[in-house]
N, C-alpha and C. Protein backbone atom coordinates (compact mmCIF):
# COMPACT_ATOMS: atom_id res chain seq x y z
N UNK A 1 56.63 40.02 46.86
CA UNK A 1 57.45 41.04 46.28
C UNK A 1 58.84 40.45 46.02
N UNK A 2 59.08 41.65 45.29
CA UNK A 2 60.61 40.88 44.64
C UNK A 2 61.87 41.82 44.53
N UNK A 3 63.18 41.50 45.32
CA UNK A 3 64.16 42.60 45.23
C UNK A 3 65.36 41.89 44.72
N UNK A 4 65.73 42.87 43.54
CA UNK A 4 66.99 42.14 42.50
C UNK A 4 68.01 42.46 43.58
N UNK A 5 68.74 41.73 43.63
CA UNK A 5 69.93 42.06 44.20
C UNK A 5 71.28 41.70 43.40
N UNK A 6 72.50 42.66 43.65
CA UNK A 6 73.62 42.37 42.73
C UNK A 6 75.09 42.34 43.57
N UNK A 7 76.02 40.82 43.31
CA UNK A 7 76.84 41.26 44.14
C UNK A 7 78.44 40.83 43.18
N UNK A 8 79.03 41.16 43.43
CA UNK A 8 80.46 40.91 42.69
C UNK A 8 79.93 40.49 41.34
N UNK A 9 78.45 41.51 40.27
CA UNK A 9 78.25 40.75 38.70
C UNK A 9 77.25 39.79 39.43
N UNK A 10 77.26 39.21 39.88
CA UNK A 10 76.16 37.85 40.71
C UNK A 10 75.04 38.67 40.73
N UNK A 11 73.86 38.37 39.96
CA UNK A 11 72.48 38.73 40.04
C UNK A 11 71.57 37.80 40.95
N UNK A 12 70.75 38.12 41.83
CA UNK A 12 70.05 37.04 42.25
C UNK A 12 68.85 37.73 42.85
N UNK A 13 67.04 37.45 42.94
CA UNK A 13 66.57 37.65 43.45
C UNK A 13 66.24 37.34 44.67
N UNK A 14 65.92 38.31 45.54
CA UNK A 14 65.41 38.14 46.54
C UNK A 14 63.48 37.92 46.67
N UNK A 15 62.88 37.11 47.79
CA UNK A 15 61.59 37.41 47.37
C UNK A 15 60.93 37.59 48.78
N UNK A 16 60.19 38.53 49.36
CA UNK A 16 59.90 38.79 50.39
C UNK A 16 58.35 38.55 50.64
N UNK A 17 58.22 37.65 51.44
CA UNK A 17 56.66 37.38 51.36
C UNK A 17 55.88 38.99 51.63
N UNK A 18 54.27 38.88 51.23
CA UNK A 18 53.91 40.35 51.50
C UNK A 18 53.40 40.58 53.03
N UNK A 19 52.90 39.25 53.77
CA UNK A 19 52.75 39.07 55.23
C UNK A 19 54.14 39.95 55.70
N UNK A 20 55.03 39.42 55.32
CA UNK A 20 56.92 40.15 55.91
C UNK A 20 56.62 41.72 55.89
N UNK A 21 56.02 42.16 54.64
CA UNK A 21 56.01 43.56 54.80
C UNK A 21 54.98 43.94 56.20
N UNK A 22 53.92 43.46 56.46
CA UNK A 22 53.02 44.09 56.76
C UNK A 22 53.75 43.51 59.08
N UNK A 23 53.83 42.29 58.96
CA UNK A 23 54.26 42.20 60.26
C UNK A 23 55.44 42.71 60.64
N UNK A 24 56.86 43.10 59.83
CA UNK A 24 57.71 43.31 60.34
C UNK A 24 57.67 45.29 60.45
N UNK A 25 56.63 45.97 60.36
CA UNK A 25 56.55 47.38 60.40
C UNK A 25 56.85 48.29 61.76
N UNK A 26 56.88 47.31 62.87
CA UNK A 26 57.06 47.97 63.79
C UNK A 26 58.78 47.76 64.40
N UNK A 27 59.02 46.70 63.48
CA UNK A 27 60.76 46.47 63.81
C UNK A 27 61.24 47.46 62.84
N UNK A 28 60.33 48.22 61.77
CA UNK A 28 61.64 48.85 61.01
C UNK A 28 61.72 50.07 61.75
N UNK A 29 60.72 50.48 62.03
CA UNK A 29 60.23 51.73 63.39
C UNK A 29 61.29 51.44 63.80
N UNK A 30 61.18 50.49 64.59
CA UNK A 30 62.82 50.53 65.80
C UNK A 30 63.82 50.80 64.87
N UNK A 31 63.97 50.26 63.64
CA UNK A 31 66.01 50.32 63.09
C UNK A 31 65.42 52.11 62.74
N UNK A 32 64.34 52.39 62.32
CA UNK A 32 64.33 53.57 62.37
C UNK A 32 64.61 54.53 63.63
N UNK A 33 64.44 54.20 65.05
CA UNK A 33 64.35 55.25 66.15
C UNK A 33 65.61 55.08 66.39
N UNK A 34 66.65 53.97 66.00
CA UNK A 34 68.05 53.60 66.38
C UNK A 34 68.90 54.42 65.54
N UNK A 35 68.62 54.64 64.13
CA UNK A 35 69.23 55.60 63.17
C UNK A 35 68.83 57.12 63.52
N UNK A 36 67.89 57.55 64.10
CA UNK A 36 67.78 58.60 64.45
C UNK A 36 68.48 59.79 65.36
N UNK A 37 69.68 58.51 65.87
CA UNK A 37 70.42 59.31 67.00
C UNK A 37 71.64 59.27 66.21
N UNK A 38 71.27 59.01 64.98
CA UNK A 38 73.20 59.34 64.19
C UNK A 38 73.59 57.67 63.84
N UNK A 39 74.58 57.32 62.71
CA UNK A 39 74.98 56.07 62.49
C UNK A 39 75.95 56.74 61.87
N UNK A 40 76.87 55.20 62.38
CA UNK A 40 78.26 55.75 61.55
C UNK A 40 78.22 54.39 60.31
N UNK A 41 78.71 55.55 59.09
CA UNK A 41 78.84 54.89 57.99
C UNK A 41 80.15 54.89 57.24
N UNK A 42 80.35 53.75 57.29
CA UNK A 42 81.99 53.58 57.41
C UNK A 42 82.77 54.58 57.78
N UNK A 43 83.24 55.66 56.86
CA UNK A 43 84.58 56.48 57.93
C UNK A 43 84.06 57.62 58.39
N UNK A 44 82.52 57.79 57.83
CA UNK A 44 81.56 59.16 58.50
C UNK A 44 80.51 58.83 59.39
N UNK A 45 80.52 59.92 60.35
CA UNK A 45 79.63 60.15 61.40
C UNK A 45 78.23 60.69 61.07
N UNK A 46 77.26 60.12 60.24
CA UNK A 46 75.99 60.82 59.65
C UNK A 46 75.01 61.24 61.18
N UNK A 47 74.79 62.30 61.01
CA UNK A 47 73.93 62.62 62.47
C UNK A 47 72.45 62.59 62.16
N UNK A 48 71.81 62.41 61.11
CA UNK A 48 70.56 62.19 60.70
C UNK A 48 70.94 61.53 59.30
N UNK A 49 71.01 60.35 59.50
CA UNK A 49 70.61 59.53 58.15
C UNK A 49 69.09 60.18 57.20
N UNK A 50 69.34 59.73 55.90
CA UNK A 50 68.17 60.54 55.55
C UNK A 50 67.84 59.14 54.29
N UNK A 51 66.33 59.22 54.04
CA UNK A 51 65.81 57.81 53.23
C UNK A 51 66.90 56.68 53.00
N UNK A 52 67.49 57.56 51.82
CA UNK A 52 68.55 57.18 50.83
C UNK A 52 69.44 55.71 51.76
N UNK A 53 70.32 56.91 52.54
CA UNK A 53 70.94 56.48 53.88
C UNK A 53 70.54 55.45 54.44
N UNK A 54 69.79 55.74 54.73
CA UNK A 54 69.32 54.52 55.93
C UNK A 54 68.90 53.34 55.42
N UNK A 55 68.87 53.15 53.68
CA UNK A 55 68.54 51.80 52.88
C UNK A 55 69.88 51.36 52.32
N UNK A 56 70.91 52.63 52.50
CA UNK A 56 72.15 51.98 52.66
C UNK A 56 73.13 51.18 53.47
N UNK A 57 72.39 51.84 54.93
CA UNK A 57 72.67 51.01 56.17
C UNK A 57 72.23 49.46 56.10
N UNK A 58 70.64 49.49 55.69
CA UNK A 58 70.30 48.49 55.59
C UNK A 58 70.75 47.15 54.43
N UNK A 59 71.13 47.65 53.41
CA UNK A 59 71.80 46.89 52.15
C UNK A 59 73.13 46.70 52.83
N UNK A 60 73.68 47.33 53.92
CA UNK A 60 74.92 46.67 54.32
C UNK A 60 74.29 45.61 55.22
N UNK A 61 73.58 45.76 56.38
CA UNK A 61 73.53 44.46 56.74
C UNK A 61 72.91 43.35 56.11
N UNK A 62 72.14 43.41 54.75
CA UNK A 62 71.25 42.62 53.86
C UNK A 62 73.16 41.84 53.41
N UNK A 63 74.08 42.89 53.07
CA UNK A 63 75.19 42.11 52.45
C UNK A 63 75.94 41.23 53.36
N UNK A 64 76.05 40.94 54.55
CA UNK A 64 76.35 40.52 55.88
C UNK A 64 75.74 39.21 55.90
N UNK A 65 74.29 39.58 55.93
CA UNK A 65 73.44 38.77 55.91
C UNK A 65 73.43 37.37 54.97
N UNK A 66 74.19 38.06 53.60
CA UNK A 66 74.07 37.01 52.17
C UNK A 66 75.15 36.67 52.11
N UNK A 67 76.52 36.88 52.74
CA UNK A 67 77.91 36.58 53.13
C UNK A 67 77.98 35.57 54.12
N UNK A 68 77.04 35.32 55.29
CA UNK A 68 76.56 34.40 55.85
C UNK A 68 75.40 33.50 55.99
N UNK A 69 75.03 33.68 54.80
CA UNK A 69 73.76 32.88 54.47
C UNK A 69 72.35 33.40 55.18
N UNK A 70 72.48 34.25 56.20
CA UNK A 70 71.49 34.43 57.20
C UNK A 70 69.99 34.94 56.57
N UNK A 71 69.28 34.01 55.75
CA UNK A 71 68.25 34.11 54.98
C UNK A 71 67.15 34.89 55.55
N UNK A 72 67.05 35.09 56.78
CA UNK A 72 66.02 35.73 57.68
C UNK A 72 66.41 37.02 57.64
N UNK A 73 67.89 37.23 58.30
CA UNK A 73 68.17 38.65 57.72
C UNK A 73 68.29 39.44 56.18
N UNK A 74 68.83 39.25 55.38
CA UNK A 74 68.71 39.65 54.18
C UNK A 74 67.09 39.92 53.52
N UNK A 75 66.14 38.39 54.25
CA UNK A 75 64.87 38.81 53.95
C UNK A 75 64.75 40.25 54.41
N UNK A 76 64.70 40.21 55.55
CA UNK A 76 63.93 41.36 56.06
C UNK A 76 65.02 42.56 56.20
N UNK A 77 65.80 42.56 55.40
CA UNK A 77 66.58 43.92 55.54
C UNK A 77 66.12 44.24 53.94
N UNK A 78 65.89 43.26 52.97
CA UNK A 78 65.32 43.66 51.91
C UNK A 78 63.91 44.18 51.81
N UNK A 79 63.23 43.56 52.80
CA UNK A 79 62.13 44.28 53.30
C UNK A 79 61.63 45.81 53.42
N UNK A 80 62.70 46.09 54.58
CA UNK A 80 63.03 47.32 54.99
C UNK A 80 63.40 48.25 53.72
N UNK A 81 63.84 47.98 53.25
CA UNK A 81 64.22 48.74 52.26
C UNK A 81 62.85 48.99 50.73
N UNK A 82 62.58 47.55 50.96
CA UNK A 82 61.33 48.01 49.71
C UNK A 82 59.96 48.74 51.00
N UNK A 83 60.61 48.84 51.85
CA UNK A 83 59.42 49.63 53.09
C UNK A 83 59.25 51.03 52.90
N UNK A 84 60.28 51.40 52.53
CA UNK A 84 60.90 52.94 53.15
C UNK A 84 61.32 53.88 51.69
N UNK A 85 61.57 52.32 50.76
CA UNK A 85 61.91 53.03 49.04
C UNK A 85 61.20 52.41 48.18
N UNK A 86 59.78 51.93 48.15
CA UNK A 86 58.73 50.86 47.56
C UNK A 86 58.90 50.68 46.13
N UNK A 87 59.75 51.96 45.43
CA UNK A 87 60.07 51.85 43.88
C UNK A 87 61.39 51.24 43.71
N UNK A 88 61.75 50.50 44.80
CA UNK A 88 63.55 50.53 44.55
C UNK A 88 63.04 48.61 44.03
N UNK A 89 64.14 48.36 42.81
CA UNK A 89 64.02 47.29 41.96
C UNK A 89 65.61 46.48 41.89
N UNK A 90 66.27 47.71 42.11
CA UNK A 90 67.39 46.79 42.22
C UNK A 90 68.43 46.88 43.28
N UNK A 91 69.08 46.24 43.91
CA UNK A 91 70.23 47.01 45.06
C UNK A 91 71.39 46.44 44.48
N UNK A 92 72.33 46.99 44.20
CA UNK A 92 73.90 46.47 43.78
C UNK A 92 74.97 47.12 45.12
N UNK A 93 75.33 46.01 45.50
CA UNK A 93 75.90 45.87 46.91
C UNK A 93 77.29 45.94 46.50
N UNK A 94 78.42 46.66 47.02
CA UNK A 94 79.37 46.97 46.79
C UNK A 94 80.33 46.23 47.84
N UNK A 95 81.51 45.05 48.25
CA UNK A 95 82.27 44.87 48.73
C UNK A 95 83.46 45.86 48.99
N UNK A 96 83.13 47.00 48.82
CA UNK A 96 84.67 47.79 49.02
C UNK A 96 84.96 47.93 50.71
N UNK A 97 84.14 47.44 51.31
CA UNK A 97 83.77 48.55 52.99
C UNK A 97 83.52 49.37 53.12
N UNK A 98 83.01 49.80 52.03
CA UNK A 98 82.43 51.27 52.31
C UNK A 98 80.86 51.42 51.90
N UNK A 99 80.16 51.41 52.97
CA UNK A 99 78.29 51.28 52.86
C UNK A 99 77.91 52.06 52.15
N UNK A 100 78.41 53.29 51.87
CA UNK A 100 78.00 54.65 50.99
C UNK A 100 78.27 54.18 49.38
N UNK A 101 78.86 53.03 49.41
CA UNK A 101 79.04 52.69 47.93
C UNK A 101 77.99 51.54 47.48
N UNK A 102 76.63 51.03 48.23
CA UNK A 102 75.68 50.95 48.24
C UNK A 102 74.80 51.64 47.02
N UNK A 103 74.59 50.93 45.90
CA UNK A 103 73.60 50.97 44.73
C UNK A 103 72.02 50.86 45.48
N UNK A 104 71.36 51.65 45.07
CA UNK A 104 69.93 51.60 45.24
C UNK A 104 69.15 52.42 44.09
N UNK A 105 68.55 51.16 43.03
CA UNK A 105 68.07 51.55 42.07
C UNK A 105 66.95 51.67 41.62
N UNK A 106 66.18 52.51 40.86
CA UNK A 106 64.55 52.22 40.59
C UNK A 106 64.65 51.82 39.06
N UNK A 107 65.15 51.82 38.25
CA UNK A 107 65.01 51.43 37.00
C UNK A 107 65.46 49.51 36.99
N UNK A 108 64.57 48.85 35.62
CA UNK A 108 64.25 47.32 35.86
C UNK A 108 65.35 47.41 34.66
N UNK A 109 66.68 46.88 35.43
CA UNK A 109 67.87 46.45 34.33
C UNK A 109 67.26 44.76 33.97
N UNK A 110 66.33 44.66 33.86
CA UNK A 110 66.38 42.92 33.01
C UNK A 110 67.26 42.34 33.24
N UNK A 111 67.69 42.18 34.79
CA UNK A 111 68.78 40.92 35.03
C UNK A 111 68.26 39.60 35.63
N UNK A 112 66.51 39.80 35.34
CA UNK A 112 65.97 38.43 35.87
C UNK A 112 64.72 38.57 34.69
């Protein structure tokens, strides 16, 4: 599988083996039972993240992840996200600090 990712205009794919989807299902469970007790997203206190949300949480640490190269994470936070939103094609990651400004898209902008 394949997740466009977009950062400052910088297009780049991501590619997630399909083994990744199928073994990492019980770790998203966990980031799922961990979001369940509330996450704070940047200057708000969300007390039930909801889909959307919680692939925004995750596209922040996927952006963390690609800010430090950490190829394992970004894999599998892109993972998570084509887990939970299986139509999502593109993520445009926002540097402002603010996670809620997190793009999560289903339409194929032809940037690859």
């Amino acid at each position: 599988m394949k997740l466009k990712v977009v950062v400052e205009g910088h297009a780049q794919p991501i590619h997630i083996p399909d083994e990744l989807m199928k073994q990492a299902s019980e770790y998203f469970d966990m980031m799922d039972q961990d979001m369940d007790n509330g996450y704070q997203m940047s200057h708000n206190w969300i007390e039930n993240p909801d889909t959307f949300q919680r692939c925004q949480i995750a596209a922040d640490k996927m952006l963390t992840a690609l800010q430090t190269q950490n190829e394992s994470t970004y894999t599998l936070m892109a993972a998570y996200i084509l887990a939970r939103m299986p139509e999502t094609e593109l993520v445009s990651l926002s540097q402002s600090g603010d996670m809620s400004e997190h793009d999560i898209d289903h339409m194929d902008m032809g940037l690859f």
